[in-house]
C-alpha atoms as a PDB file:
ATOM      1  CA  UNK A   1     112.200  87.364  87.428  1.00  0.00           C
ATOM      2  CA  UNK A   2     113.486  91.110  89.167  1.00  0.00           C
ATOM      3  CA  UNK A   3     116.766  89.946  87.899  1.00  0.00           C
ATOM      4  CA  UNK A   4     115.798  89.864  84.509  1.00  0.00           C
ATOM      5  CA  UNK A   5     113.691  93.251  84.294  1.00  0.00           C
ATOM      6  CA  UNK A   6     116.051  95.249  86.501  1.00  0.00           C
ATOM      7  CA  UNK A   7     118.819  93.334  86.198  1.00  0.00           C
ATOM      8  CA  UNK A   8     121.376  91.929  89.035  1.00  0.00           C
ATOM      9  CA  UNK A   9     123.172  94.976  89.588  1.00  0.00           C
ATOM     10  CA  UNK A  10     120.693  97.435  89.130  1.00  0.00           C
ATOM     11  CA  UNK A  11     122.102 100.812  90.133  1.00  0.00           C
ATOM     12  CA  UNK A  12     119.249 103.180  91.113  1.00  0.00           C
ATOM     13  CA  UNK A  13     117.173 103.333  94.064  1.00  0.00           C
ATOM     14  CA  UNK A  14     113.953 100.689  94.803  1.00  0.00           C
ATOM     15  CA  UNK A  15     110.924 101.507  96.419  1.00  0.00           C
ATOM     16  CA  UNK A  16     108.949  98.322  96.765  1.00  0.00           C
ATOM     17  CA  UNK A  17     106.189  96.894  98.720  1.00  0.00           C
ATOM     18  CA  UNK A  18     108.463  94.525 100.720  1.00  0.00           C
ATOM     19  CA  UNK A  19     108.077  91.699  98.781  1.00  0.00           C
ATOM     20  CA  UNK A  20     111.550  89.202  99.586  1.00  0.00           C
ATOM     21  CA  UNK A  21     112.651  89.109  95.936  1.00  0.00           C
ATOM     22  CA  UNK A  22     114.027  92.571  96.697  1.00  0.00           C
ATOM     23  CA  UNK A  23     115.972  91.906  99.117  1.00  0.00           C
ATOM     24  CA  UNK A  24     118.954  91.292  97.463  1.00  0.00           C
ATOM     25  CA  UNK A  25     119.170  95.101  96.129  1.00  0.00           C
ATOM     26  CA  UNK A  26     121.014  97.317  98.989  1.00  0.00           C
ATOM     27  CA  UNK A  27     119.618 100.548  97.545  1.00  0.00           C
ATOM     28  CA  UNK A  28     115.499  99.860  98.458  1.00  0.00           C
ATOM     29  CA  UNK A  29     113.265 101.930 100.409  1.00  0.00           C
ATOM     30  CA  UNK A  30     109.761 100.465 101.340  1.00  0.00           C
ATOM     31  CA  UNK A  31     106.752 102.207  99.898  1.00  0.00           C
ATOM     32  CA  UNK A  32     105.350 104.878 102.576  1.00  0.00           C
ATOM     33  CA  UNK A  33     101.999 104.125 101.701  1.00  0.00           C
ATOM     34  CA  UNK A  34     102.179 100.456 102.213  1.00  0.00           C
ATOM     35  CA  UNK A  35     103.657 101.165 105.883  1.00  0.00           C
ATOM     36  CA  UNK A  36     100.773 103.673 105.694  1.00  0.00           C
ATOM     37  CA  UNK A  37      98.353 101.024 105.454  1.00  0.00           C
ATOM     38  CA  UNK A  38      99.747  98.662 107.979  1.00  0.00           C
ATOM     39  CA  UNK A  39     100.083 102.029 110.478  1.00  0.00           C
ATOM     40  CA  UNK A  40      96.835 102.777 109.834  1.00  0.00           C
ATOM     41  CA  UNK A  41      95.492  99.232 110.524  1.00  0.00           C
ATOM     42  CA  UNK A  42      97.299  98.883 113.656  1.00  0.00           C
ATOM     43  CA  UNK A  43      95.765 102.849 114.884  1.00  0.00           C
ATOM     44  CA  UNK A  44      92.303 101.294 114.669  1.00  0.00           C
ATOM     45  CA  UNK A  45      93.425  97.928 116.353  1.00  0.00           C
ATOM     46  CA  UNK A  46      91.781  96.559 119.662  1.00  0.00           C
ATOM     47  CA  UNK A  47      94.994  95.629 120.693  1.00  0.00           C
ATOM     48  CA  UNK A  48      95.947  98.845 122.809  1.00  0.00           C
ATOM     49  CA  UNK A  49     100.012  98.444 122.312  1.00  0.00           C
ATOM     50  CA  UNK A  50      99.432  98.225 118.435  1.00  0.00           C
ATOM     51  CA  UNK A  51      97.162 101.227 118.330  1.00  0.00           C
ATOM     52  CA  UNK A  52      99.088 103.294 120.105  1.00  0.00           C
ATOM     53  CA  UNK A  53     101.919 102.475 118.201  1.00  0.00           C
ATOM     54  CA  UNK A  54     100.148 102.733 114.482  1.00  0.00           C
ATOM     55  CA  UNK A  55      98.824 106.136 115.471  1.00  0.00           C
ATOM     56  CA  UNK A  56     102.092 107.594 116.389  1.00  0.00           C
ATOM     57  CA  UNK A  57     103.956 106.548 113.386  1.00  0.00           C
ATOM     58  CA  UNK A  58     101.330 107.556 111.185  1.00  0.00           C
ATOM     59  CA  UNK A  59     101.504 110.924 112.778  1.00  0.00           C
ATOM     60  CA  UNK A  60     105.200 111.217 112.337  1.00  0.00           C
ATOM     61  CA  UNK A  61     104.822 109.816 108.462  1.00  0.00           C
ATOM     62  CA  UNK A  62     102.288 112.900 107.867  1.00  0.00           C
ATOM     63  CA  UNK A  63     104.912 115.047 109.534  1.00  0.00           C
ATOM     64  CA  UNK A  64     107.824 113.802 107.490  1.00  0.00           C
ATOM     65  CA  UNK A  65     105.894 113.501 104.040  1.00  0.00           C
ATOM     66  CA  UNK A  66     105.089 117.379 104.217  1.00  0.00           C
ATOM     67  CA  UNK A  67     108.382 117.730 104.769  1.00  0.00           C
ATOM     68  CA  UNK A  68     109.640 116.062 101.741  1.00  0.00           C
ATOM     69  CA  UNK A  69     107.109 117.374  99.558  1.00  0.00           C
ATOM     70  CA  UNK A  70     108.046 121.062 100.634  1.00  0.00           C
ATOM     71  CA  UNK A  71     111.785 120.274  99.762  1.00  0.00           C
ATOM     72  CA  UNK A  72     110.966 118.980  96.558  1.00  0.00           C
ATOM     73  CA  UNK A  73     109.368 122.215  95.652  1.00  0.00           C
ATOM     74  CA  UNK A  74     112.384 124.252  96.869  1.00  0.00           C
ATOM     75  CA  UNK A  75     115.846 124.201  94.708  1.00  0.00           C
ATOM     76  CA  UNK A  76     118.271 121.758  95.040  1.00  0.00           C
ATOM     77  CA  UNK A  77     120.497 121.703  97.991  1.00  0.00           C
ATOM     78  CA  UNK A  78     118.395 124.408 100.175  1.00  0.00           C
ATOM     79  CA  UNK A  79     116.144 121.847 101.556  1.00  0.00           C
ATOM     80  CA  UNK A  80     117.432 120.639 105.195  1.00  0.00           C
ATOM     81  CA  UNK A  81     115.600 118.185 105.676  1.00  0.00           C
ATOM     82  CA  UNK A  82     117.726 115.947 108.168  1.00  0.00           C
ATOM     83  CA  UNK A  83     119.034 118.887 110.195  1.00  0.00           C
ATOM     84  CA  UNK A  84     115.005 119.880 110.784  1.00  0.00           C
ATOM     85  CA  UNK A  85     113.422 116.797 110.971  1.00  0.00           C
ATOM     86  CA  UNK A  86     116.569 114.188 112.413  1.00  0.00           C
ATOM     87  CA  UNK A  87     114.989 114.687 115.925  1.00  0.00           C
ATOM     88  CA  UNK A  88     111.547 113.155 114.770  1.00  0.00           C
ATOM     89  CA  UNK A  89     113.574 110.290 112.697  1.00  0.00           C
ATOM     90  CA  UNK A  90     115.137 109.218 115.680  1.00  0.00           C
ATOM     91  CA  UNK A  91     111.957 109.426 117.561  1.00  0.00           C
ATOM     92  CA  UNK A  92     110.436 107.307 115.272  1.00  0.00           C
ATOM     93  CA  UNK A  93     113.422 104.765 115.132  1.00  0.00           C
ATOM     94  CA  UNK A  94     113.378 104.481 119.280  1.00  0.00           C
ATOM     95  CA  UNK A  95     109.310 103.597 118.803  1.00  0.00           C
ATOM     96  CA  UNK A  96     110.430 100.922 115.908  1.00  0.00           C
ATOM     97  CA  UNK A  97     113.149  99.558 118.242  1.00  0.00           C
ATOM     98  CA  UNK A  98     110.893  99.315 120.929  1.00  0.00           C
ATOM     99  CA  UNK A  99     108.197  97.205 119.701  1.00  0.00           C
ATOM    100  CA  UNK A 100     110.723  95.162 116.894  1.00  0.00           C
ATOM    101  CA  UNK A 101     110.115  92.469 119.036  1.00  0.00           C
ATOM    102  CA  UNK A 102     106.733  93.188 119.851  1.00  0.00           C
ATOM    103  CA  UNK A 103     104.302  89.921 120.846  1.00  0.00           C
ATOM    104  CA  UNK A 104     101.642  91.681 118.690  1.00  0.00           C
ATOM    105  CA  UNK A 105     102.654  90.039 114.911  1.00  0.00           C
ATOM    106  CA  UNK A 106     101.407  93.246 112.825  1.00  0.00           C
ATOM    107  CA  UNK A 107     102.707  95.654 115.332  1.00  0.00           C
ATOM    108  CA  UNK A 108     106.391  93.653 115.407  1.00  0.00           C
ATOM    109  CA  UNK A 109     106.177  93.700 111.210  1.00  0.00           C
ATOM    110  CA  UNK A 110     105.439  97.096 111.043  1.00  0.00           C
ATOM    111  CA  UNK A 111     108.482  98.126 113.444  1.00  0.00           C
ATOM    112  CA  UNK A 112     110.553  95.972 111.717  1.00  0.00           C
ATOM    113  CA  UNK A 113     109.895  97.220 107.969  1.00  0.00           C
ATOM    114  CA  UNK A 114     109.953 100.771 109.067  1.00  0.00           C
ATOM    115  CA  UNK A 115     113.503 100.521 110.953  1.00  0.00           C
ATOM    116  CA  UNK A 116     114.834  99.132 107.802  1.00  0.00           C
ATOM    117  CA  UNK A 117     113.543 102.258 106.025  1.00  0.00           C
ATOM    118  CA  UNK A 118     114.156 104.589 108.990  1.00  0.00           C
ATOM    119  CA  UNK A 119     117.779 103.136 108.281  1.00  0.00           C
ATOM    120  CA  UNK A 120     118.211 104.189 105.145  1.00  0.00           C
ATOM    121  CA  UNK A 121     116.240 107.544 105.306  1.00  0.00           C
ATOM    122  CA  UNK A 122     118.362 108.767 108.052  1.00  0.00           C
ATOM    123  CA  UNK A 123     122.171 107.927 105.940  1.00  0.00           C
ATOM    124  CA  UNK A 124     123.383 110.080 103.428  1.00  0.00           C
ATOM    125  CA  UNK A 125     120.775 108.651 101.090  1.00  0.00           C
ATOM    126  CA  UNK A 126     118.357 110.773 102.225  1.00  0.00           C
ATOM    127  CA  UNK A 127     119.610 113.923 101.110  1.00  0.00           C
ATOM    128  CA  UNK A 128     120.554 112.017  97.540  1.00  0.00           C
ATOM    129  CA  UNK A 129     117.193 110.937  96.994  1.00  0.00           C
ATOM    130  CA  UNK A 130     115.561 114.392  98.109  1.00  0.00           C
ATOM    131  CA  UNK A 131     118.049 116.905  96.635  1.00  0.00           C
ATOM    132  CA  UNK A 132     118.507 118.400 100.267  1.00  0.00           C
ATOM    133  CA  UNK A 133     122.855 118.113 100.802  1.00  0.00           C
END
């Protein structure tokens, strides 16, 4: 069905919800506020891992989406935004790594998606898809 609305070699970028049907396109981000959601779930978990875990990359979401939404309102190609905020990508991507292969399902999902974003947020398609070169 994607194939026929977007078609196989659809050239722009995705942002979907992580559904597997996307998974053949090699330019997709996940939706922030669906990682949001599963953050935010995890920050009010019992589980004390999970919480901990949720809460911090909620905070660093929050830090990050100012960020971009600051550089959008600046002109194209003054915005920095991997220079200034590369140190709190990586931090972000060393908390993913860590709990990828988490024993806590939700909290090993969530690291998971948000490395593959963290991935792609961090290459030059960052600064494509935000105007910031």
């Amino acid at each position: 069905m994607t194939g026929s609305i977007l078609g196989n070699e659809f050239p722009g970028w995705l942002m979907s919800d992580g559904l597997k049907v996307y998974r053949r396109y090699l330019k997709r981000l996940r939706c922030w506020a669906h990682l949001d959601r599963k953050a935010k779930g995890l920050s009010e978990s019992l589980d004390g891992e999970a919480r901990q875990f949720g809460g911090q990359v909620l905070a660093i979401f929050e830090i990050l989406r100012r960020a971009v939404y600051q550089a959008r309102e600046t002109p194209p190609g003054t915005s920095n935004l991997r220079q200034v905020h590369g140190d709190l990508l990586g931090i972000l991507m060393l908390a993913c790594q860590e709990h990828a292969d988490s024993s806590h399902e939700k909290t090993r999902a969530l690291a998971r998606e948000a490395l593959s974003t963290i991935g792609r947020l961090s290459g030059p398609s960052f600064c494509r898809i935000r105007s910031c070169q």
